[in-house]
Protein backbone atom coordinates (compact mmCIF):
# COMPACT_ATOMS: atom_id res chain seq x y z
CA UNK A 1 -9.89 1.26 -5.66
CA UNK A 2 -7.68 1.25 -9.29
CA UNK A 3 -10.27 1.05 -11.83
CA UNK A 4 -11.46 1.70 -15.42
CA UNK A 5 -12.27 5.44 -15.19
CA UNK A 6 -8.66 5.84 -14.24
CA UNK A 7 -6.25 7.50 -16.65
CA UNK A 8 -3.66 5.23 -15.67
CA UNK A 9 -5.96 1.96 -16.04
CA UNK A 10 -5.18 2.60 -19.35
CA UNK A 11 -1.93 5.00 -19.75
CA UNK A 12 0.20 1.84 -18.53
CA UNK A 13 4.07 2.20 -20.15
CA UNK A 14 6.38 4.14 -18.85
CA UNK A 15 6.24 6.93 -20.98
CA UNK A 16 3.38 7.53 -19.26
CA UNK A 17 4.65 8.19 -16.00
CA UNK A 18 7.32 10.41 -17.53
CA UNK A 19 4.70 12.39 -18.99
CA UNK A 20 3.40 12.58 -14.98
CA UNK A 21 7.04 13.61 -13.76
CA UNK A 22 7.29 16.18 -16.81
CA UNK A 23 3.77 17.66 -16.35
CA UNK A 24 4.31 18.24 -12.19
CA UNK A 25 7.69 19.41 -12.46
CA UNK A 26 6.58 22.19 -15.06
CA UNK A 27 3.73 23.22 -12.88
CA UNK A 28 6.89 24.78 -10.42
CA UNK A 29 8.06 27.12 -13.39
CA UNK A 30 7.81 30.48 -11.51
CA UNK A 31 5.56 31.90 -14.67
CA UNK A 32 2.17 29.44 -13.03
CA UNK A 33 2.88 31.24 -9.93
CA UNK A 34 -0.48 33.69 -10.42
CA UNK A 35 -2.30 31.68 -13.39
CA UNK A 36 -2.67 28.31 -11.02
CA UNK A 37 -1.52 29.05 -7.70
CA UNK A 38 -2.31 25.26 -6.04
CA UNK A 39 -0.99 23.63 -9.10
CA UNK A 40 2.17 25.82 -9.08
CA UNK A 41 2.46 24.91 -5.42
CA UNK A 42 2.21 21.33 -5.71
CA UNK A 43 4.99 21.08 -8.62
CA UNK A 44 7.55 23.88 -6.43
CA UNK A 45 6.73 21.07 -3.43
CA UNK A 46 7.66 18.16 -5.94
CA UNK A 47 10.72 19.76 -7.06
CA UNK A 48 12.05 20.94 -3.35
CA UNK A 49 11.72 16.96 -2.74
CA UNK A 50 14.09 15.81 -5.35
CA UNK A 51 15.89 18.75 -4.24
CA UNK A 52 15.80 17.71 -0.78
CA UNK A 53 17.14 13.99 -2.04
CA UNK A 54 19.85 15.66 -3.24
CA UNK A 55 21.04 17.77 0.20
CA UNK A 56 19.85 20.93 -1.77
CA UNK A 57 18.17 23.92 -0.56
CA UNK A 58 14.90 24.12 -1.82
CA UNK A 59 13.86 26.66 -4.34
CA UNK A 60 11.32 29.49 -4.12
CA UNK A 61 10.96 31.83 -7.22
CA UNK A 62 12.58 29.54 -10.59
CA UNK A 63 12.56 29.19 -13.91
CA UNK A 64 11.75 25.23 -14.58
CA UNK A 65 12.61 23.81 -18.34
CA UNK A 66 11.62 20.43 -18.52
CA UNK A 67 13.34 18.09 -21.56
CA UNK A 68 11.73 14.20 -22.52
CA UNK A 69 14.08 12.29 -23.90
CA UNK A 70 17.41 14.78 -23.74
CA UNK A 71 20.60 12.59 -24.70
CA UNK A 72 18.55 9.35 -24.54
CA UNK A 73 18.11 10.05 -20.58
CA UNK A 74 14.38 10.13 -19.57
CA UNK A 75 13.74 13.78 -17.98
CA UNK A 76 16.40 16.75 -17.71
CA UNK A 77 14.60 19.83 -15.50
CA UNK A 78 16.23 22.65 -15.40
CA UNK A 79 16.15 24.45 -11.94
CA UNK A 80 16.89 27.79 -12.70
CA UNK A 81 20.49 28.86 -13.31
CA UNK A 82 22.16 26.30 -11.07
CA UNK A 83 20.85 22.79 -11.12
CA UNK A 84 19.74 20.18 -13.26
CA UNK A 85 17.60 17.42 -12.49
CA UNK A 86 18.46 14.16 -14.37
CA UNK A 87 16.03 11.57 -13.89
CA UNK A 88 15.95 8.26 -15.08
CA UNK A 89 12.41 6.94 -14.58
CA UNK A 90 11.13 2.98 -14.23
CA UNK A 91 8.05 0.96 -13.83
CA UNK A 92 8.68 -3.03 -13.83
CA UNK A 93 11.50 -2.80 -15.92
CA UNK A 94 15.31 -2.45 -14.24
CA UNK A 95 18.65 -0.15 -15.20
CA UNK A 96 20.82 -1.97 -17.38
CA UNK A 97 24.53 -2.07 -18.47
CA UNK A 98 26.43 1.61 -18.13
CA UNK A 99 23.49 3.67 -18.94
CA UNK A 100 23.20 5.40 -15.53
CA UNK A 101 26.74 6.53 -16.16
CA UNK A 102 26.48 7.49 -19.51
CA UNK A 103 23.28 9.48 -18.95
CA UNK A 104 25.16 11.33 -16.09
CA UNK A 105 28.36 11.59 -18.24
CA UNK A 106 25.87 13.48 -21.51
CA UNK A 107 24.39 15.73 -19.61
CA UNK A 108 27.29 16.76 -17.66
CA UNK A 109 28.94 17.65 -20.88
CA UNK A 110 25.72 19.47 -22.08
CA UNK A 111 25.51 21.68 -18.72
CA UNK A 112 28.90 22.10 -17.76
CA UNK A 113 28.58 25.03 -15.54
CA UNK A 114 25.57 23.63 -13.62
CA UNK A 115 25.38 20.73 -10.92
CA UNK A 116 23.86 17.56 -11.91
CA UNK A 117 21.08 15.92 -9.67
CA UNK A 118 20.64 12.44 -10.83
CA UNK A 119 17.54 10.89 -9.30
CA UNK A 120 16.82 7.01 -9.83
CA UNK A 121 13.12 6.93 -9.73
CA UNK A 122 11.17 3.47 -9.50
CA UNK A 123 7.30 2.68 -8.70
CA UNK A 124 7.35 -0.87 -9.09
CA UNK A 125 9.53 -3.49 -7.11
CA UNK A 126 12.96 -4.53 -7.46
CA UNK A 127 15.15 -6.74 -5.38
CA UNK A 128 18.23 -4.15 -4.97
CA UNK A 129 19.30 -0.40 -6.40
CA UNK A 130 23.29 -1.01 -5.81
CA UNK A 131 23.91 -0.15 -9.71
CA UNK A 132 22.13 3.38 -9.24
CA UNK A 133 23.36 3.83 -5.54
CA UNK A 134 27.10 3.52 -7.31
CA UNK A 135 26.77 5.36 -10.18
CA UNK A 136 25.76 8.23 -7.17
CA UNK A 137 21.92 8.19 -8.01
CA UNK A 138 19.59 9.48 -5.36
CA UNK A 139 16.38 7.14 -5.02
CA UNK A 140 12.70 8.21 -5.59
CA UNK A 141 10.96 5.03 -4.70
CA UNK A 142 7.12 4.16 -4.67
CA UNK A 143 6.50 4.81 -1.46
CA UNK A 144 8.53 7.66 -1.21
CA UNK A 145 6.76 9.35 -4.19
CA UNK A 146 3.64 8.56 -2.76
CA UNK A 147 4.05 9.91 0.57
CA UNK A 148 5.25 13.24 -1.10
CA UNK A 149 1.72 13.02 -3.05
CA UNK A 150 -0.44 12.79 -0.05
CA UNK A 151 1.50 15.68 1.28
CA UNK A 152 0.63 17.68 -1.75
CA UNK A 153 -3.40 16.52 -1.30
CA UNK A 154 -3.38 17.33 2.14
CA UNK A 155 -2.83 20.67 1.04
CA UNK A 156 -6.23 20.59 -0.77
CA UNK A 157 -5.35 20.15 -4.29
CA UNK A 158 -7.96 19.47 -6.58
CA UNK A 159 -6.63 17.14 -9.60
CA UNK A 160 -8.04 14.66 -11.72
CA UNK A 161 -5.03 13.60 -12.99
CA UNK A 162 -3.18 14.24 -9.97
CA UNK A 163 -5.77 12.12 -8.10
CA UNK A 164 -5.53 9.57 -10.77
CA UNK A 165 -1.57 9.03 -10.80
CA UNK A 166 -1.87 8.69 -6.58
CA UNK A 167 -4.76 6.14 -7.04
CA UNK A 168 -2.27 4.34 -8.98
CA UNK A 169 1.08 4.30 -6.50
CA UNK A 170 -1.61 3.64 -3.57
CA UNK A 171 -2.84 0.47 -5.37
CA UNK A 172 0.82 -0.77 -6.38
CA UNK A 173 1.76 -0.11 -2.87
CA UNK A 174 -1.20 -2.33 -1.63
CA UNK A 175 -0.78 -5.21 -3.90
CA UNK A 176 2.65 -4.99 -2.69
CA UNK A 177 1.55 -5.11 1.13
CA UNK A 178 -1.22 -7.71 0.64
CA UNK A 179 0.94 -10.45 1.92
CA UNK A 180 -0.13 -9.22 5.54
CA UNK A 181 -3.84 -9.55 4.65
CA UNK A 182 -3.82 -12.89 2.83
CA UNK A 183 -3.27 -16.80 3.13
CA UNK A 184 -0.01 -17.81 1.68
CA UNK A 185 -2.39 -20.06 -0.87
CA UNK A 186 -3.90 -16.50 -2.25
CA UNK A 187 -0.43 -14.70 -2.65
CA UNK A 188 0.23 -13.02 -5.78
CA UNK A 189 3.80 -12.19 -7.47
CA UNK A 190 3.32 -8.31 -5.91
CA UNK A 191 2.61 -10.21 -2.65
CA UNK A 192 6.01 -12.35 -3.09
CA UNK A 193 7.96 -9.59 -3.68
CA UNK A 194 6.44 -7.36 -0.73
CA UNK A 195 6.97 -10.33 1.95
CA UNK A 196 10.86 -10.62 0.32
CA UNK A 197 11.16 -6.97 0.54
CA UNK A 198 10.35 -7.12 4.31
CA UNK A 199 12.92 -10.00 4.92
CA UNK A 200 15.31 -7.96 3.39
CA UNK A 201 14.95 -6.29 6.75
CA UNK A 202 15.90 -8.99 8.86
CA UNK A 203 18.52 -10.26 5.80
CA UNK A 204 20.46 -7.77 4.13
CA UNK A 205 22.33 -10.30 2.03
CA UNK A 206 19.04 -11.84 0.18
CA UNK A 207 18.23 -11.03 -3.12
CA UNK A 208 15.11 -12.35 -5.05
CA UNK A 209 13.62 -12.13 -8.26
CA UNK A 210 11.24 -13.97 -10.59
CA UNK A 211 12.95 -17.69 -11.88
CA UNK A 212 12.24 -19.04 -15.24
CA UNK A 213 11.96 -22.89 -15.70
CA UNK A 214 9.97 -25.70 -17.48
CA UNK A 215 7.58 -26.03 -15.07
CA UNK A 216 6.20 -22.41 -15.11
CA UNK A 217 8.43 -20.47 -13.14
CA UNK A 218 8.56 -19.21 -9.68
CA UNK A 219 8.95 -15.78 -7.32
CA UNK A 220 12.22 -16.93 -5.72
CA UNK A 221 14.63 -15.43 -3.16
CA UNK A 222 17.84 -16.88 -1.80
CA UNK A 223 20.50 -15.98 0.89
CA UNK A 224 23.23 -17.10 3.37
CA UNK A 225 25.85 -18.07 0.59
CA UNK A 226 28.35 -20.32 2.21
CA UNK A 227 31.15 -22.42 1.32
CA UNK A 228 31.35 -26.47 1.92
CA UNK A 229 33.71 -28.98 0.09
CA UNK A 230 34.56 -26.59 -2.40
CA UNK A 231 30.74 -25.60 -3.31
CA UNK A 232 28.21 -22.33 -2.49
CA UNK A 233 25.48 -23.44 0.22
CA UNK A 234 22.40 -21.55 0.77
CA UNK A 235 18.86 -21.22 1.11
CA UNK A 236 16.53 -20.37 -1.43
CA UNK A 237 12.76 -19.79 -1.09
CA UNK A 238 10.67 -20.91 -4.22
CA UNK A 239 7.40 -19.50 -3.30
CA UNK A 240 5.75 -21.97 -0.87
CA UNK A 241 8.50 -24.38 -0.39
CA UNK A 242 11.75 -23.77 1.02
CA UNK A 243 14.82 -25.54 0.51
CA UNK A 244 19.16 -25.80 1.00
CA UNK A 245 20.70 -25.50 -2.34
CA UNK A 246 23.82 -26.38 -3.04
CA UNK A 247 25.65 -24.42 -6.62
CA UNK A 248 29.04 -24.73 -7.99
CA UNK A 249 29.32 -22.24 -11.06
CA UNK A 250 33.01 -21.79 -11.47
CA UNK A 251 33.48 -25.10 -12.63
CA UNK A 252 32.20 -28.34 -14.65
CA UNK A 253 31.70 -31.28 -12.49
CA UNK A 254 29.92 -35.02 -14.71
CA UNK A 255 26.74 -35.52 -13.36
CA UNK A 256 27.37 -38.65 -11.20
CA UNK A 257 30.19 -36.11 -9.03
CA UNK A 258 27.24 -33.64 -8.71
CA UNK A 259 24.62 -36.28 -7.57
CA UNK A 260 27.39 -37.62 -5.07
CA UNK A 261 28.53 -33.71 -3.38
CA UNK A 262 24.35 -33.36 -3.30
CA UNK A 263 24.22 -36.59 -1.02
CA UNK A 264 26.91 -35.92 0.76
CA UNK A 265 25.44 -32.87 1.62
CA UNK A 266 22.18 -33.99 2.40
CA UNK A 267 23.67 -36.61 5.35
CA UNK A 268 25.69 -33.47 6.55
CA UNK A 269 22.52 -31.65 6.96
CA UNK A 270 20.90 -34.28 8.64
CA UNK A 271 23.27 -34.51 11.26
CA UNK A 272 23.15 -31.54 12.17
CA UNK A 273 19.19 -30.77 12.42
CA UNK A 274 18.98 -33.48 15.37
CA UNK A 275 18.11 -30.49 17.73
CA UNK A 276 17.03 -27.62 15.73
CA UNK A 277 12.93 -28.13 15.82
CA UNK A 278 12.67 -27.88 11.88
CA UNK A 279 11.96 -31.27 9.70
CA UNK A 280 14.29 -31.64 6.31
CA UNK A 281 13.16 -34.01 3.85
CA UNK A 282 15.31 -34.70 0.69
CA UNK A 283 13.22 -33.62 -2.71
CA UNK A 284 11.03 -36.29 -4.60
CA UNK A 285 13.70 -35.04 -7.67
CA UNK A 286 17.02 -35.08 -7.23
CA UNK A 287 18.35 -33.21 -9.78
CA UNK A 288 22.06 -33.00 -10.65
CA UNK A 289 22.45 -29.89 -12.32
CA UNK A 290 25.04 -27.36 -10.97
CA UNK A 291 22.33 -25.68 -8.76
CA UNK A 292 21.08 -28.41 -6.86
CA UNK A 293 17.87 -28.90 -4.16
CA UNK A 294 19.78 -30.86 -0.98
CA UNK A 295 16.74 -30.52 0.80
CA UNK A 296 13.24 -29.29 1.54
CA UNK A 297 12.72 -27.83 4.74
CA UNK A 298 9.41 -27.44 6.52
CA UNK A 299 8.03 -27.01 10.17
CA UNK A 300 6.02 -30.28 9.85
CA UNK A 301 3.10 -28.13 8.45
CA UNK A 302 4.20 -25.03 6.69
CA UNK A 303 7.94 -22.96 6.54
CA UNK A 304 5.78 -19.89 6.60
CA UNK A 305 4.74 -19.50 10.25
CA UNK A 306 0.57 -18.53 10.71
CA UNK A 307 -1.52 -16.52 13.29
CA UNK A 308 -4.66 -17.13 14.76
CA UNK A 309 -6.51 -15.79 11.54
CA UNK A 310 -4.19 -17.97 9.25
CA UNK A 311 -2.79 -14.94 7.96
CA UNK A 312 1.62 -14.81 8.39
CA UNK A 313 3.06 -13.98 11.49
CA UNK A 314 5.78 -12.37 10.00
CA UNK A 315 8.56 -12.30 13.67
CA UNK A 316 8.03 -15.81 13.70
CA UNK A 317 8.97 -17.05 10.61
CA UNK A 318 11.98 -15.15 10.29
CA UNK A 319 12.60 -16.56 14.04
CA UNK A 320 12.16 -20.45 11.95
CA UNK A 321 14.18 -19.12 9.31
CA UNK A 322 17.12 -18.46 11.26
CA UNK A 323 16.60 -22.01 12.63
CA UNK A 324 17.01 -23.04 8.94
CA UNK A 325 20.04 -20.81 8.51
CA UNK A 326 21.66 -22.04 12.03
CA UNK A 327 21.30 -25.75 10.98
CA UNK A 328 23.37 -24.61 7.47
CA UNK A 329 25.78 -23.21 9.62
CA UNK A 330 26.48 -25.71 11.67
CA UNK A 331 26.59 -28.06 8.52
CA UNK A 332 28.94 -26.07 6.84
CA UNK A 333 32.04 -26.93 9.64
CA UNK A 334 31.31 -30.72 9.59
CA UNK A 335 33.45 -31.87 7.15
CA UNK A 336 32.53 -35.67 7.53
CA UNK A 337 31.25 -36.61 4.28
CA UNK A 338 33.16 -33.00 2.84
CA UNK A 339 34.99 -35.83 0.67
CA UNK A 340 33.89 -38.91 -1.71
CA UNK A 341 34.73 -42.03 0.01
């Protein structure tokens, strides 16, 4: 359990969790080797991880220099006389614009005769890591870093603060995984993103994130972009309703042509659900905005499919959505009402 006598109850930002990184990574500096054997141990098996990320051989006998901060990039190790790790280290918060590359471009210049090992390291959730995976990033995600931290305790290390920081990715990881264990009704945002996570799985192409509007917001994910009539179809899943969008964002339609490609969608739909075992509905609002709700789709009780225990049964409802999906499909090549008549 993640509570108050933990250090990182209270040591929330993500300078703290640098200040983890910085403090296991210098336990592997070849000088702790006889002072603190277990602790020197652990931080040489932390460091022939990243190592190992990288498709390097690991190290044995090294000087480690750690650096907060170096060039504006989070933590530069030094690994002896060869390598240099560059990490760039989040919580909730996400990479943004060039940094990735510029980090890797400063320290490059700073350690020209040495080989840069940039690792993007993240313990909370996010919805994709193509920036980082482009700008040649290897990835040290939460439940990577916290299966290399059990490792290191099975070894028998003793560590408050050790013990503290793995308290900490064990709970994250469990809030994450608590949409297994709970009704849909009791789902928090870490149990949103862990189910959309999952149907990344089965759906490479969905993306999610959290969704801002008047009403309070929403966890949201949405998938199987199409074309139809000169719009984007897809389906989007705003917490517990689901529902076929259409969006047009390249260019400005009045509100009345919006309201009229929206119904004209909506009959297209309709047609083609007369065999698919799922019930569409069209939404109590009708907005006319230039992401639009065609319809809500349901199985006559829930989208999300239950057990026996009225907990998800995860197989089926990605078996219902690709019922949804099949019905946009077949939608998408009727081009009855594709025009204003």
């Amino acid at each position: 359990m993640f509570d108050n006598s933990n250090l990182f109850r209270w040591a929330t930002s993500e300078l703290s969790q640098d200040a983890f990184i910085c403090w296991l990574l210098s336990w592997a500096d070849s000088s702790y080797a006889n002072k603190n054997p277990e602790m020197h141990n652990a931080g040489k098996i932390f460091v022939n991880y990243l190592l190992e990320l990288s498709d390097e051989s690991p190290i044995s006998n090294e000087n480690i220099v750690v650096r907060k901060q170096l060039d504006s990039a989070d933590i530069v190790a030094e690994i002896g006389k060869n390598y240099i790790l560059l990490i760039e280290d989040k919580t909730d918060t996400s990479e943004h614009g060039d940094q990735l590359d510029r980090y890797k471009t400063a320290i490059q210049a700073r350690y020209p005769d040495r080989k840069i090992l940039p690792i993007f390291c993240k313990t909370g959730n996010q919805s994709n890591y193509k920036k980082a995976k482009k700008s040649g990033y290897s990835l040290l995600l939460r439940k990577d870093f916290l299966n290399i931290l059990m490792e290191i305790k099975k070894n028998g290390l003793e560590n408050n603060i050790f013990d503290d920081f793995l308290s900490l990715l064990d709970f994250r990881e469990k809030e994450t995984q608590s949409f297994l264990h709970l009704h849909p009704n009791d789902w928090s945002r870490h149990s949103w993103q862990g189910f959309f996570l999952s149907l990344q799985d089965a759906f490479p192409d969905l993306n999610w994130g959290y969704v801002a509007n008047a009403q309070g917001g929403f966890m949201g994910a949405w998938w199987h972009f199409g074309a139809w009539s000169g719009w984007q179809t897809y389906l989007q899943i705003e917490e517990k309703s689901l529902v076929m969008k259409l969006g047009c964002w390249t260019e400005k339609h009045i509100p009345s042509a919006r309201a009229s490609v929206r119904n004209r969608w909506l009959k297209t739909l309709e047609a083609a659900n007369k065999e698919s075992g799922i019930i569409i509905t069209p939404p109590v609002r009708r907005g006319n905005g230039r992401s639009m709700t065609a319809a809500l789709v349901s199985s006559g009780n829930d989208w999300i499919q239950l057990d026996e225990n009225q907990l998800i049964d995860f197989d089926s409802t990605v078996i219902f959505l690709r019922k949804a999906m099949a019905v946009i499909d077949k939608a998408r090549s009727d081009l009855t009402f594709a025009e204003n008549k």
